[in-house]
Each structure stands twice: as C-alpha cells, then as structure tokens.
PDB file of N, CA and C in Angstrom:
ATOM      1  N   UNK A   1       0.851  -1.179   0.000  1.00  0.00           N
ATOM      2  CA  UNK A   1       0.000   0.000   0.000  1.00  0.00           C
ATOM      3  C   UNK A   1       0.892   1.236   0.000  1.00  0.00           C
ATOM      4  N   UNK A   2       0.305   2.207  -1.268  1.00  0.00           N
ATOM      5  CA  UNK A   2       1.550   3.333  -1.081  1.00  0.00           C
ATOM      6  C   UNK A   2       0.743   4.526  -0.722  1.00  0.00           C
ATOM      7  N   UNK A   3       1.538   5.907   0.023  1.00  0.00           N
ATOM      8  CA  UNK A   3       0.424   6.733   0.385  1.00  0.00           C
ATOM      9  C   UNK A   3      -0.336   7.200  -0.968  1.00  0.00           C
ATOM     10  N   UNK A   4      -1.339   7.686  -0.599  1.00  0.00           N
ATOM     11  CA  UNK A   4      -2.644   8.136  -1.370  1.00  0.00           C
ATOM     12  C   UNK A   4      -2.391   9.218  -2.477  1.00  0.00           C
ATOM     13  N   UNK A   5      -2.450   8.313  -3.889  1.00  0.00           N
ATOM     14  CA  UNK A   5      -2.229   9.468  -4.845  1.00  0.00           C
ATOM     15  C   UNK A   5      -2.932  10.531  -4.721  1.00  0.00           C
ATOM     16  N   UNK A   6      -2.554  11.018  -5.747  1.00  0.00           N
ATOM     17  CA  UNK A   6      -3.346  12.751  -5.610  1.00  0.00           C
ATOM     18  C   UNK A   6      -4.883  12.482  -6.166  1.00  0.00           C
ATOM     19  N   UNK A   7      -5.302  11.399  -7.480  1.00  0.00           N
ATOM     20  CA  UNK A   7      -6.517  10.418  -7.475  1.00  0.00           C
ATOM     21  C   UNK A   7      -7.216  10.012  -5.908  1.00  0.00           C
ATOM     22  N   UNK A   8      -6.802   9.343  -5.297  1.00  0.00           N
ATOM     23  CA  UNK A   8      -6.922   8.943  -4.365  1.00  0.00           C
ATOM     24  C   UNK A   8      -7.140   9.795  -3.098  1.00  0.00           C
ATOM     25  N   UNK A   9      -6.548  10.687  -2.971  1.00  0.00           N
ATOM     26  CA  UNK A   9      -6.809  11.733  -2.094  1.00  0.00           C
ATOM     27  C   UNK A   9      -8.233  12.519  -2.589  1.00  0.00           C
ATOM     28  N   UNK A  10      -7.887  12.910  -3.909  1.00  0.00           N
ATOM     29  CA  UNK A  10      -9.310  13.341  -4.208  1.00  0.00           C
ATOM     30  C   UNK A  10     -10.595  12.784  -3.789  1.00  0.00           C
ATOM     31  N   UNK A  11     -10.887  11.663  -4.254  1.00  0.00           N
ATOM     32  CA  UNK A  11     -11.321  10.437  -3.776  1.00  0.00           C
ATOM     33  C   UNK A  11     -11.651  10.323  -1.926  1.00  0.00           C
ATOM     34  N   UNK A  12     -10.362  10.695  -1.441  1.00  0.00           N
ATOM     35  CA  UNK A  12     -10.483  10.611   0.411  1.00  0.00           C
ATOM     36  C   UNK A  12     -11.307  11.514   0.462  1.00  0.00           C
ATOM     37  N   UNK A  13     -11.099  12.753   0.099  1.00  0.00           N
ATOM     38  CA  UNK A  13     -11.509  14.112   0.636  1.00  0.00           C
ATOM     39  C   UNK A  13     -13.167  14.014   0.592  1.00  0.00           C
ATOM     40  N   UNK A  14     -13.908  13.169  -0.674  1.00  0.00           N
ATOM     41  CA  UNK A  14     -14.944  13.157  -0.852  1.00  0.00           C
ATOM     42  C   UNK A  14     -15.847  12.117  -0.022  1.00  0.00           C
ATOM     43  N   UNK A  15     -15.097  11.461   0.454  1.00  0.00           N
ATOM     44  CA  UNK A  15     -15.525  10.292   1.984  1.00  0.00           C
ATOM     45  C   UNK A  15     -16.307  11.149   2.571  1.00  0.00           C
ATOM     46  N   UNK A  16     -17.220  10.596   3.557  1.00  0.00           N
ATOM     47  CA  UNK A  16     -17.722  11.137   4.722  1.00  0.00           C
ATOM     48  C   UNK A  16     -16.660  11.117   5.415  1.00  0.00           C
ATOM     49  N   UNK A  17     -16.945  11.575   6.609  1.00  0.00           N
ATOM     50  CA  UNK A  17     -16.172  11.582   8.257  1.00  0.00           C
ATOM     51  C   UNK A  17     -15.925  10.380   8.651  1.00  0.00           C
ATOM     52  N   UNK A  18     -17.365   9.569   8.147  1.00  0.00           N
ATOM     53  CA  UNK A  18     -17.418   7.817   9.098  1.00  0.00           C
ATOM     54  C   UNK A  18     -16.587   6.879   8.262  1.00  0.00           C
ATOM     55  N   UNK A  19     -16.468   7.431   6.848  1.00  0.00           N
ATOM     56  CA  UNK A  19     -16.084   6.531   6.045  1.00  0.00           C
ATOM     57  C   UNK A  19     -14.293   6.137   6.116  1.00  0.00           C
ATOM     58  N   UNK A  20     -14.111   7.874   6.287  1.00  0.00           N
ATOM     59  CA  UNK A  20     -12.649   8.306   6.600  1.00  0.00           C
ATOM     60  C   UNK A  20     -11.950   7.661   8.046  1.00  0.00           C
ATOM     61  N   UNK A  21     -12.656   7.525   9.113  1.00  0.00           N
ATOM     62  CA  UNK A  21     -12.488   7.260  10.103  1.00  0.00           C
ATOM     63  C   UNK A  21     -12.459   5.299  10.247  1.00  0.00           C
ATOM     64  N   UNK A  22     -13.154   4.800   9.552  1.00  0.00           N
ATOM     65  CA  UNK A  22     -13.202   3.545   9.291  1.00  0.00           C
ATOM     66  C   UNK A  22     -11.697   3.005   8.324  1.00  0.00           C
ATOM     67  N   UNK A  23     -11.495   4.165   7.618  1.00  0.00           N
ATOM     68  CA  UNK A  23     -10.187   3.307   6.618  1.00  0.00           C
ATOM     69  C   UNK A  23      -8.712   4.010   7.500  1.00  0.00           C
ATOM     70  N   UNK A  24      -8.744   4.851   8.305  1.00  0.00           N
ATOM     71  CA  UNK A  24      -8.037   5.168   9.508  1.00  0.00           C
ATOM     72  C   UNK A  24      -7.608   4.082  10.533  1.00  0.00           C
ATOM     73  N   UNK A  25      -8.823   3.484  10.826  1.00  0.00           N
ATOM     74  CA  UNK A  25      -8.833   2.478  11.477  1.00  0.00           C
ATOM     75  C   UNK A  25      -8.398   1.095  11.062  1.00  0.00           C
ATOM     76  N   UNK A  26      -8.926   0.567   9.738  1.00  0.00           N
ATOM     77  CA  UNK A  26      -8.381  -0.051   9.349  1.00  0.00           C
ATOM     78  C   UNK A  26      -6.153  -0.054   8.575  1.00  0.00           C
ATOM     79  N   UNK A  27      -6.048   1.233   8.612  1.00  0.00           N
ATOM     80  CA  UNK A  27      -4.979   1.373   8.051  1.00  0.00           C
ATOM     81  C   UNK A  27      -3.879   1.036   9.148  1.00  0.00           C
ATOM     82  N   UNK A  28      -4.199   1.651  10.613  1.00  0.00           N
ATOM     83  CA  UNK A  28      -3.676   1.412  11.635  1.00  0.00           C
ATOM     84  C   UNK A  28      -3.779   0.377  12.186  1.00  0.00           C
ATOM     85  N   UNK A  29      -4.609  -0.495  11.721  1.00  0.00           N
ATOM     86  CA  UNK A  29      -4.693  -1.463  12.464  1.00  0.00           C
ATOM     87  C   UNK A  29      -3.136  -2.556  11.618  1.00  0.00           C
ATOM     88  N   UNK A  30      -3.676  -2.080  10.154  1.00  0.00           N
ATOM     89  CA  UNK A  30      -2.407  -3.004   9.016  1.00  0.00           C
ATOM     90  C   UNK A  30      -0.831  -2.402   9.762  1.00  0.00           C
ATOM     91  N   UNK A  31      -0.865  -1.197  10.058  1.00  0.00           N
ATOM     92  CA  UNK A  31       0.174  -0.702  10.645  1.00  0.00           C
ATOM     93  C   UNK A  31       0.640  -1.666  11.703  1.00  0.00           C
ATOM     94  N   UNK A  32      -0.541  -1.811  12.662  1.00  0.00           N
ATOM     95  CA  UNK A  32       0.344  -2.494  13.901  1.00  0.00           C
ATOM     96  C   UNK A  32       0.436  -4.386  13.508  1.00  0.00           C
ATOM     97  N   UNK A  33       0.096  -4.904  12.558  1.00  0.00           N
ATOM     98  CA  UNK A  33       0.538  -6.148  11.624  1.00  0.00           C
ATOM     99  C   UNK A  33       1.950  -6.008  11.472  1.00  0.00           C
ATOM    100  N   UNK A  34       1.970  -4.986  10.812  1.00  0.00           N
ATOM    101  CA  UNK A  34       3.456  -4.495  10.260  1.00  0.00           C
ATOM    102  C   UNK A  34       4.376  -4.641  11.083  1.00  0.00           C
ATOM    103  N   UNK A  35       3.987  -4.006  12.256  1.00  0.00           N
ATOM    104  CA  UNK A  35       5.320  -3.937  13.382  1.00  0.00           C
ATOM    105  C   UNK A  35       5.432  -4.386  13.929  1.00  0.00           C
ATOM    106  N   UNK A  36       4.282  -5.923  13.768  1.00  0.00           N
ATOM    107  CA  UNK A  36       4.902  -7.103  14.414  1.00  0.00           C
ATOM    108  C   UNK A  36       5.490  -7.845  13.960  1.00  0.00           C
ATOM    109  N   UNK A  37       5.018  -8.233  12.342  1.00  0.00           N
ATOM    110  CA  UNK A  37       5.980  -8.506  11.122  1.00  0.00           C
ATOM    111  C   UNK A  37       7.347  -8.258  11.773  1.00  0.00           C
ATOM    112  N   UNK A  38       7.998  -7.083  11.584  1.00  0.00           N
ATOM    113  CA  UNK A  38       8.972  -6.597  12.012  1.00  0.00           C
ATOM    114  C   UNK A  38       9.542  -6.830  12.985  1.00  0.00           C
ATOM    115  N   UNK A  39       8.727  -6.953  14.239  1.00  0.00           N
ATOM    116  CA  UNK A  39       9.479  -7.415  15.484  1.00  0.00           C
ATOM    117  C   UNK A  39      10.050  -8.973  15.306  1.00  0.00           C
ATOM    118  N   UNK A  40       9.138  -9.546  14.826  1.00  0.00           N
ATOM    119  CA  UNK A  40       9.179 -11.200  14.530  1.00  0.00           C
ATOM    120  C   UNK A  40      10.209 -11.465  13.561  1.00  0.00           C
ATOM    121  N   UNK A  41      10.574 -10.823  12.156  1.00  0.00           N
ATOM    122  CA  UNK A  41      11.284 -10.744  11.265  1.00  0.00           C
ATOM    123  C   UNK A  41      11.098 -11.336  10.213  1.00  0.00           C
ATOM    124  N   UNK A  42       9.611 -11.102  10.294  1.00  0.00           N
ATOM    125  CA  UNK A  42       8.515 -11.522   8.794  1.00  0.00           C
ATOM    126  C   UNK A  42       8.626 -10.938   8.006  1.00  0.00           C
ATOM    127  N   UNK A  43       8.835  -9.609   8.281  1.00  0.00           N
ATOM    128  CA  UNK A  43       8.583  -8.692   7.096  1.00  0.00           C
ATOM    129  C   UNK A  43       9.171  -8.256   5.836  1.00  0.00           C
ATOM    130  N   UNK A  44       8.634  -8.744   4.978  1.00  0.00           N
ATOM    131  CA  UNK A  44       9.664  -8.747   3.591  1.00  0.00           C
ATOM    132  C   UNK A  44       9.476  -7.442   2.815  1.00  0.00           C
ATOM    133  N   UNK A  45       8.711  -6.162   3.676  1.00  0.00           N
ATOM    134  CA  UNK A  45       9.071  -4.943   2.471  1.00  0.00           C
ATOM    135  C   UNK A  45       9.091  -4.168   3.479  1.00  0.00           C
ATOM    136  N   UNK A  46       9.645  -3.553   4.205  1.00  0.00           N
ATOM    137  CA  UNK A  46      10.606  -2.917   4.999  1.00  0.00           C
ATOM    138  C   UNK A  46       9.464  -1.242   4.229  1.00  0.00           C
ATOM    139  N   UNK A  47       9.751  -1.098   3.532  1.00  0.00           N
ATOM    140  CA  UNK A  47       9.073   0.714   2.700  1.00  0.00           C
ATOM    141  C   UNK A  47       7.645   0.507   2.987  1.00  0.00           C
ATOM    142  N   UNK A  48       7.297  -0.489   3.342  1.00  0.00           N
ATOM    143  CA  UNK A  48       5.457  -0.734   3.544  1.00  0.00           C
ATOM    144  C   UNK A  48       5.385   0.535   4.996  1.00  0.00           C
ATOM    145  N   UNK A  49       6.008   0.102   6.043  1.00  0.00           N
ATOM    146  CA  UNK A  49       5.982   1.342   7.088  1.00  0.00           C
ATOM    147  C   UNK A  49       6.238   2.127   7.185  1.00  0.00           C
ATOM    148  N   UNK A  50       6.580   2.954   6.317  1.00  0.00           N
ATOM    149  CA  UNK A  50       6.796   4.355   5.876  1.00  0.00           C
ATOM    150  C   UNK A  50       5.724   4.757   5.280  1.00  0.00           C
ATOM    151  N   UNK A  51       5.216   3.954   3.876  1.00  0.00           N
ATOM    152  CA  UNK A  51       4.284   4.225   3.383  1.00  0.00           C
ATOM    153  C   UNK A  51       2.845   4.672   4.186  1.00  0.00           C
ATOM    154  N   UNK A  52       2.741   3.267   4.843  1.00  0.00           N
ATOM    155  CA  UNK A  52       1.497   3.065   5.459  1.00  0.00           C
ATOM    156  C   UNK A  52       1.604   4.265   6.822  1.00  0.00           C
ATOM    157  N   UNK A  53       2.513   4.935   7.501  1.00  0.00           N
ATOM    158  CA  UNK A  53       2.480   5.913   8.386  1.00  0.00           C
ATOM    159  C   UNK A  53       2.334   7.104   7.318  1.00  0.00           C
ATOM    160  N   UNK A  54       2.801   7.549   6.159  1.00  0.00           N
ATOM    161  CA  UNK A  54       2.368   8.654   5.259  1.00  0.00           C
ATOM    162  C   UNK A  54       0.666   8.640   5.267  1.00  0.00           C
ATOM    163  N   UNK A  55       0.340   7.544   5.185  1.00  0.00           N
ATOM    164  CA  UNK A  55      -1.079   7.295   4.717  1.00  0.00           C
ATOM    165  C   UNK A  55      -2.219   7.999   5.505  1.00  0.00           C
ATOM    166  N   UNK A  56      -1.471   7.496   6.859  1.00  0.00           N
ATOM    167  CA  UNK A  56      -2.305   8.042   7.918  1.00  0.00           C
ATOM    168  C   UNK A  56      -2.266   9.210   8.719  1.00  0.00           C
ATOM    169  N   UNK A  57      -0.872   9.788   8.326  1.00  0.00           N
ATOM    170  CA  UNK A  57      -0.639  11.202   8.379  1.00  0.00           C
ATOM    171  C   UNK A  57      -1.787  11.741   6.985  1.00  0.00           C
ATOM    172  N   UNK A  58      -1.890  11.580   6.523  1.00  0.00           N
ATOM    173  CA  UNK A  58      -2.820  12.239   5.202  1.00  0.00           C
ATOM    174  C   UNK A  58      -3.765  11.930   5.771  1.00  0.00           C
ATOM    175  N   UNK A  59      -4.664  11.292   6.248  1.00  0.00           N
ATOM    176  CA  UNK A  59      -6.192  10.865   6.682  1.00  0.00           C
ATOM    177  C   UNK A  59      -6.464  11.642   7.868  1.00  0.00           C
ATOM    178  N   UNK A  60      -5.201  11.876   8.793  1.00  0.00           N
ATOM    179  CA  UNK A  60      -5.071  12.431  10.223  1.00  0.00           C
ATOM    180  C   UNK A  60      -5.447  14.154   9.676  1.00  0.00           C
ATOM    181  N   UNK A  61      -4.907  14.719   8.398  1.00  0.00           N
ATOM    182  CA  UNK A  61      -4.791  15.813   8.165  1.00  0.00           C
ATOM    183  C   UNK A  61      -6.192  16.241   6.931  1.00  0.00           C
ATOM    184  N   UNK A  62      -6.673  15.142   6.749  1.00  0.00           N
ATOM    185  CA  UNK A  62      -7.819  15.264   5.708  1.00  0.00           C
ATOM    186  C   UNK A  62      -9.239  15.885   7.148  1.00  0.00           C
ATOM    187  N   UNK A  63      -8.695  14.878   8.045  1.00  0.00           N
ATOM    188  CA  UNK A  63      -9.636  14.965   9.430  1.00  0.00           C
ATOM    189  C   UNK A  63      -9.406  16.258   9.750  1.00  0.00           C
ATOM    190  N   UNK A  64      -8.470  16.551   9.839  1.00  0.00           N
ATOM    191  CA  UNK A  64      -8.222  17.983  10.820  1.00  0.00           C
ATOM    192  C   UNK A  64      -8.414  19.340   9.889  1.00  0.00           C
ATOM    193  N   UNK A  65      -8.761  19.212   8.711  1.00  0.00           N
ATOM    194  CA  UNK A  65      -9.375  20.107   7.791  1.00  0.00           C
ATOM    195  C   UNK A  65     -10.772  20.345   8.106  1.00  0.00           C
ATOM    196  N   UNK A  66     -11.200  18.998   7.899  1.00  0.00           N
ATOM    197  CA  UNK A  66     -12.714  19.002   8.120  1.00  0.00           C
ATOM    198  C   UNK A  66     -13.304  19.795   9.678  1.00  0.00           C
ATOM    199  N   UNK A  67     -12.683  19.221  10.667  1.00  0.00           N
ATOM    200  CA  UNK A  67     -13.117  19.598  11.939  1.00  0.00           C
ATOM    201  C   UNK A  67     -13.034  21.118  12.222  1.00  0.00           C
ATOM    202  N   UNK A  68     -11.459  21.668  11.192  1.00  0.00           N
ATOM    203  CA  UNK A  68     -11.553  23.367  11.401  1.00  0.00           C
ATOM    204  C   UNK A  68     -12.475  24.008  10.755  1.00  0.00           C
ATOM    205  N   UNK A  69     -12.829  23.288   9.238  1.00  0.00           N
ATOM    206  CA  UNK A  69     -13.632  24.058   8.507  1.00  0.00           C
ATOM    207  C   UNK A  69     -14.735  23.797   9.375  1.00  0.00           C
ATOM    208  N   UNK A  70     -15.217  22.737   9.930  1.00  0.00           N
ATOM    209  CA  UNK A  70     -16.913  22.728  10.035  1.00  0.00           C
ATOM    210  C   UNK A  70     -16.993  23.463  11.848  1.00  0.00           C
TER     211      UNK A  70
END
C-alpha cells in the first residue's frame, strides 16, 4: 500500500467523516501487523511502514481540515 495518490486523495476528501475514520482504522490497524511482522522478522518490504504511516498522516490531516472548517 503506497500513500494516497493525488486520485486517491481526491477520492479521500470526498468520503464522509465515518467513512474516513473507518479506513483510519483499518490502516492502523495493518500498521500495527506491520510492526509485528517486524518485530518477529517476517517482514519482507521494509518501505510498507513508511508508506502506510504517510497514509495516515494524510487521513489524520484530511480529518483535521474538516473539523476546522466545520
């Protein structure tokens, strides 16, 4: 999973709140997979946790748009 093209962001922005908050959840949740991957020494793409923390920095900041504007 790579962070959210600029397609894709478009795409986020047009989510609801619940919808946004659900793939947040789910993204973090793949996150903490990841870093057990990692602890264990499963993990065969090392750039997935970078990615996947970009991702949710973008969703964290799609959120925090919404909440100032509204």
């Amino acid at each position: 999973m790579s962070p959210l093209k600029s397609n894709e962001l478009r795409a986020a922005r047009e989510m609801t709140t619940r919808e946004l908050e659900e793939k947040l959840a789910a993204t973090k949740e793949e996150m903490f997979n990841l870093r057990f991957q990692l602890v264990t020494g499963h993990l065969q793409d090392h750039a997935k946790v970078t990615k996947l923390r970009r991702e949710i920095a973008q969703l964290y900041t799609i959120l925090a748009q919404r909440k100032l504007a509204g």
